[in-house]
N, C-alpha and C. Protein backbone atom coordinates (compact mmCIF):
# COMPACT_ATOMS: atom_id res chain seq x y z
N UNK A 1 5.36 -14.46 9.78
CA UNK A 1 5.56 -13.16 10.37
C UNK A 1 4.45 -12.94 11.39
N UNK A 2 4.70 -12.32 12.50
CA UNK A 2 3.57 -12.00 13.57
C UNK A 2 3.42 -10.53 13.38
N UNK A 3 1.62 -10.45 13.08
CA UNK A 3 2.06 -9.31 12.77
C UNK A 3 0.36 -9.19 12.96
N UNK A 4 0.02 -7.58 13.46
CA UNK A 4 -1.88 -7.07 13.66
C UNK A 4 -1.91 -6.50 13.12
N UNK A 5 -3.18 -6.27 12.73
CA UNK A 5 -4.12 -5.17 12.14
C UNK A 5 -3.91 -4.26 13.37
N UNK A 6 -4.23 -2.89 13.09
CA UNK A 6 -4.29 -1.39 13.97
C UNK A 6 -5.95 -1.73 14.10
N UNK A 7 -6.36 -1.19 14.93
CA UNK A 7 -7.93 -0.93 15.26
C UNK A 7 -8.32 0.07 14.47
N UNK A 8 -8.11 1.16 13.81
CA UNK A 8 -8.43 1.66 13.30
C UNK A 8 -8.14 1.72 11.59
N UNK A 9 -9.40 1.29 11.13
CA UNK A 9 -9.46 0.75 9.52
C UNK A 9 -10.53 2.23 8.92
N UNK A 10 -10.31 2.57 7.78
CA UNK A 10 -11.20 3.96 7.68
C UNK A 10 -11.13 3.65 5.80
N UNK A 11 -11.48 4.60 5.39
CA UNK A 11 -11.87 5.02 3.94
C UNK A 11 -11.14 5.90 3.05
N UNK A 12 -9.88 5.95 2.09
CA UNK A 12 -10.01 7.48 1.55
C UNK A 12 -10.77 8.33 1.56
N UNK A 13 -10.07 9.87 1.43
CA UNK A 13 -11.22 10.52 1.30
C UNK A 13 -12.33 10.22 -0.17
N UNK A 14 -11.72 9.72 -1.04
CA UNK A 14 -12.37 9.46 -2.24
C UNK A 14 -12.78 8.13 -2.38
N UNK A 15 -12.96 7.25 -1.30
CA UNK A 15 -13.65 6.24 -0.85
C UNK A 15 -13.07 5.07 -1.98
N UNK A 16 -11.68 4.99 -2.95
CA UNK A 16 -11.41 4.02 -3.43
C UNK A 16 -10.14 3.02 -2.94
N UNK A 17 -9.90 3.34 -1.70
CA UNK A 17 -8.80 2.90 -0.60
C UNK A 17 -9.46 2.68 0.47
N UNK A 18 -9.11 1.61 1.29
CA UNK A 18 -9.31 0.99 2.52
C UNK A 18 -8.07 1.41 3.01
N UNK A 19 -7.68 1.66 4.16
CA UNK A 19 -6.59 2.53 4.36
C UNK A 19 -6.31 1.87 6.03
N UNK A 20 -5.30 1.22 6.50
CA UNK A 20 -5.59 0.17 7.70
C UNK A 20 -3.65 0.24 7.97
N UNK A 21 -3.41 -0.38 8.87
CA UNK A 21 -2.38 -0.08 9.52
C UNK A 21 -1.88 -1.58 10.17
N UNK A 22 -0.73 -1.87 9.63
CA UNK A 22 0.17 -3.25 10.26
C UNK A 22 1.03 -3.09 11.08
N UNK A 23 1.01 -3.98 12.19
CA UNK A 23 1.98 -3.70 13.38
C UNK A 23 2.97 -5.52 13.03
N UNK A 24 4.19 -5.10 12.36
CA UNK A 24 4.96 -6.42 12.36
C UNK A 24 6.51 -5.68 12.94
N UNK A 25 6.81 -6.86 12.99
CA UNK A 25 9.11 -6.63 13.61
C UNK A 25 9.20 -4.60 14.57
N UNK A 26 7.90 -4.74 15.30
CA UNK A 26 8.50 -3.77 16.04
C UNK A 26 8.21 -2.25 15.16
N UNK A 27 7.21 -2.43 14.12
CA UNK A 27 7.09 -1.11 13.45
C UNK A 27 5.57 -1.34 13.13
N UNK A 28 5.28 0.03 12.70
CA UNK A 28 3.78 -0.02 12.24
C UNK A 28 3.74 0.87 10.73
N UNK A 29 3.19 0.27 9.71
CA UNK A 29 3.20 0.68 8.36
C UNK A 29 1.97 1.00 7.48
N UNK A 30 1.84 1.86 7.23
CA UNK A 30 0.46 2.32 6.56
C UNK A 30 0.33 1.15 5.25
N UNK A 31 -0.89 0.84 5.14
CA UNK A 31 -1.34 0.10 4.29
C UNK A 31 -2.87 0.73 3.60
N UNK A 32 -2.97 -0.19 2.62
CA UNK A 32 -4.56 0.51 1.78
C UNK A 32 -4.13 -1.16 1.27
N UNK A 33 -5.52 -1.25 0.36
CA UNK A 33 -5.94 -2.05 -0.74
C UNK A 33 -7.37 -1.46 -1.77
N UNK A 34 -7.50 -1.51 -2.62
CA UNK A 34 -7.80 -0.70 -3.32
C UNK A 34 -9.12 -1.48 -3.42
N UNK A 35 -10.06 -0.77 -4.03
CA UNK A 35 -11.56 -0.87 -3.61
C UNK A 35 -11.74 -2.10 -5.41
N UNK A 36 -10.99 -1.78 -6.18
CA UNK A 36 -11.12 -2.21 -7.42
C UNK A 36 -10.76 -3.95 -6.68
N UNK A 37 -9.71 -4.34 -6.16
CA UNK A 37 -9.16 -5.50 -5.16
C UNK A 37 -10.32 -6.06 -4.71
N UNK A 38 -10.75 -4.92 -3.66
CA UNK A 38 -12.06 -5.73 -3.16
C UNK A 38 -13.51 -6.18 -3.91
N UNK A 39 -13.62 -5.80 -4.73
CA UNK A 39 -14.85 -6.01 -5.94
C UNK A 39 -14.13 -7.03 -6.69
N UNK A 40 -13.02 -7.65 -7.04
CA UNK A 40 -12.34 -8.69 -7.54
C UNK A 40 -12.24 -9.71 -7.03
N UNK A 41 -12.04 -9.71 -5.83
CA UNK A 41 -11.08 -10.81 -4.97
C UNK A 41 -11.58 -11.07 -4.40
N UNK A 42 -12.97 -10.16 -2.97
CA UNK A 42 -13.68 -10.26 -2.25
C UNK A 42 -15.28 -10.21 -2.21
N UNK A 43 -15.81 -10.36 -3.49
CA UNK A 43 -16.93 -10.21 -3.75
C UNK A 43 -17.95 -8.82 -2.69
N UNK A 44 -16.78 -7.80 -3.29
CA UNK A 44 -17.28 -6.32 -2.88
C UNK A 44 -18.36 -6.25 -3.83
N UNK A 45 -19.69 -5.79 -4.07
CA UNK A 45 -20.37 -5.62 -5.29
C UNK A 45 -20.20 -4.05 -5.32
N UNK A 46 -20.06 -3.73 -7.18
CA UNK A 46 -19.63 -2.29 -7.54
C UNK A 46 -21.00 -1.63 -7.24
N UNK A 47 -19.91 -0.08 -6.44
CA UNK A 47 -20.99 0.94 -6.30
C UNK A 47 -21.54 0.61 -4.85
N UNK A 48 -20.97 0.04 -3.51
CA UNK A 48 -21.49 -0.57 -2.61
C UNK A 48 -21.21 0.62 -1.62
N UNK A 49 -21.77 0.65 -0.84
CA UNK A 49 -21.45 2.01 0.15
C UNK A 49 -20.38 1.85 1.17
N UNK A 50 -19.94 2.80 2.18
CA UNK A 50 -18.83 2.58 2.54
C UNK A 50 -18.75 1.81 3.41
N UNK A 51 -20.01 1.39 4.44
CA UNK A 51 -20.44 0.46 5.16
C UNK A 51 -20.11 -1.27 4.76
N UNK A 52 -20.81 -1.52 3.42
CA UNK A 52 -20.39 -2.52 2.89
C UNK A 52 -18.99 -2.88 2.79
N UNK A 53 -18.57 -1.83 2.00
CA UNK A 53 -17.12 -1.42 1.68
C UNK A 53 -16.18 -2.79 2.73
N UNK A 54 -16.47 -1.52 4.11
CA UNK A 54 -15.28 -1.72 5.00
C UNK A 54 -16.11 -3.34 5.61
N UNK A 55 -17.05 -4.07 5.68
CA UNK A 55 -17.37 -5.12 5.63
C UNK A 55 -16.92 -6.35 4.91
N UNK A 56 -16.81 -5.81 3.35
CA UNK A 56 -15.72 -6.84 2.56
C UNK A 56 -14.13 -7.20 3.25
N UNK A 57 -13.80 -5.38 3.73
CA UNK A 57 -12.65 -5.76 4.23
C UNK A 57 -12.38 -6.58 5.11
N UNK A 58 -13.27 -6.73 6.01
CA UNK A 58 -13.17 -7.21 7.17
C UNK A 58 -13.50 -8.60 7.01
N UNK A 59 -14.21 -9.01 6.06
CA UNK A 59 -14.31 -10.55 5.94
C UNK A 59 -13.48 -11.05 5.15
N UNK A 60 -12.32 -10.46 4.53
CA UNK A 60 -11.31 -10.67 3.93
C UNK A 60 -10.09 -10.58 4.68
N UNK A 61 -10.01 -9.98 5.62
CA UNK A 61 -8.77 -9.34 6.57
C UNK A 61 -7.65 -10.79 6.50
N UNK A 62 -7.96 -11.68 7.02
CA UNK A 62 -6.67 -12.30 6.71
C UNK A 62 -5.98 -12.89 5.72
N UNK A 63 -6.86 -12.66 4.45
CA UNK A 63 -6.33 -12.97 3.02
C UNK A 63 -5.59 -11.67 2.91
N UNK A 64 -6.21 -10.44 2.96
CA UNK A 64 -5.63 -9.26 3.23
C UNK A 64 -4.42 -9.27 4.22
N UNK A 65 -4.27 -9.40 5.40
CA UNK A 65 -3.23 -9.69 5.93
C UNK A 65 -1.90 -10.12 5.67
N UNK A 66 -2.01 -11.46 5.26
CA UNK A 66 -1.06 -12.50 4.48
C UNK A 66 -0.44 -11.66 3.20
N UNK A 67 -1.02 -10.98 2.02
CA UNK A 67 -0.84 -10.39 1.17
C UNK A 67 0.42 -9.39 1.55
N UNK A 68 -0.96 -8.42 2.42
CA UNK A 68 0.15 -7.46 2.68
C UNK A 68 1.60 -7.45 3.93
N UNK A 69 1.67 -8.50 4.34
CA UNK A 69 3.00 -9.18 5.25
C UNK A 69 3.82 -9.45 3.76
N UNK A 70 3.19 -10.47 2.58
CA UNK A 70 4.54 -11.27 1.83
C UNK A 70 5.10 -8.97 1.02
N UNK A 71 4.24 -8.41 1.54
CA UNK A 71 4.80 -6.98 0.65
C UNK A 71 5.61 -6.38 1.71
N UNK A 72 5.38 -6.46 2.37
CA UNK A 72 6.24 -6.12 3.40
C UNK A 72 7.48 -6.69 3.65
N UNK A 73 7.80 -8.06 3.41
CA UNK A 73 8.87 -8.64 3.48
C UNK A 73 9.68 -8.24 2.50
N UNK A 74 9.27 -7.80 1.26
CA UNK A 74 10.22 -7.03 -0.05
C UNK A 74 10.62 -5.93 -0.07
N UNK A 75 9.92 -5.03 1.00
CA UNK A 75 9.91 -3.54 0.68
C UNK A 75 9.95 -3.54 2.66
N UNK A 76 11.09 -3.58 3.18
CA UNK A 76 10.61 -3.53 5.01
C UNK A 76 10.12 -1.98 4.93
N UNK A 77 9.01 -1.47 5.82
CA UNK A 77 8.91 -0.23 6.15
C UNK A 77 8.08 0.59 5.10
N UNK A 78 7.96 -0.05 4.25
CA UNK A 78 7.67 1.08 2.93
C UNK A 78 6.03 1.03 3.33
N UNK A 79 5.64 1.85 2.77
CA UNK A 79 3.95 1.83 3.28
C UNK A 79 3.38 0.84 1.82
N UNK A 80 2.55 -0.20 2.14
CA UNK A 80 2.46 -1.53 1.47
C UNK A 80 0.78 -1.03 0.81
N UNK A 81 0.78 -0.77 -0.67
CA UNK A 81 -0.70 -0.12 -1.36
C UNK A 81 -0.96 -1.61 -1.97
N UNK A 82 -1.91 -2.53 -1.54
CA UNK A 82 -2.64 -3.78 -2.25
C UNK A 82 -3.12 -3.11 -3.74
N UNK A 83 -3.21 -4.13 -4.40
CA UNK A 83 -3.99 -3.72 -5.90
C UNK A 83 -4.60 -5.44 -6.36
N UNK A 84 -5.27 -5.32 -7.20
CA UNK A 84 -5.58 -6.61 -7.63
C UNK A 84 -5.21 -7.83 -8.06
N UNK A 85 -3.60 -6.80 -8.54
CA UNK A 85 -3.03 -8.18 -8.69
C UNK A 85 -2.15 -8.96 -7.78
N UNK A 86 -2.80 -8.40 -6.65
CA UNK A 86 -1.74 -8.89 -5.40
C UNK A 86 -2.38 -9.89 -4.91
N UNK A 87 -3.85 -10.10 -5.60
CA UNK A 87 -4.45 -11.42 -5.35
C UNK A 87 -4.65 -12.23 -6.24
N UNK A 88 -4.42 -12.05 -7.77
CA UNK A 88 -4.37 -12.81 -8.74
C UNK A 88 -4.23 -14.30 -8.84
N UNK A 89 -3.33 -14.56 -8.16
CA UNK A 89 -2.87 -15.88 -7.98
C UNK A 89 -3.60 -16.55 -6.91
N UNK A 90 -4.57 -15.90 -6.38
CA UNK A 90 -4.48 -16.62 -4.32
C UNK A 90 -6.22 -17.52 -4.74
């Protein structure tokens, strides 16, 4: 799938969502992955500030990417929420 990140990547307001935006097939779909994900999968360390935070994301982005494209292919359009076990296997 061809598909970008939005330039603009930000925080819940309750700082446990990464909250980022996919541009694939001509649409753009709200996405998150959950901060519990990134302390699992991405060696986020717990309790890290939001700086860090959005740093994990970003050095993860195309494991993140890939993830949230194969969710997108199941659900077209639906706004795609990562969780941990969406990396379980990877």
């Amino acid at each position: 799938m061809d598909s970008t990140f939005a330039a603009d990547v930000g925080l819940s307001a309750d700082g446990k969502l990464v909250l980022f935006v996919i541009s694939a097939r001509n649409q753009s779909v709200q996405c998150s992955i959950s901060r519990e994900a990134l302390e699992q999968h991405f060696w986020l360390p717990a309790g890290a500030n939001d700086a860090r935070t959005l740093k994990a994301f970003a050095d993860g982005r195309l494991r993140i990417m890939a993830a949230a494209e194969r969710r997108l292919l199941r659900s077209v359009g639906a706004p795609v929420a990562l969780t941990a076990a969406d990396f379980a296997g990877n």
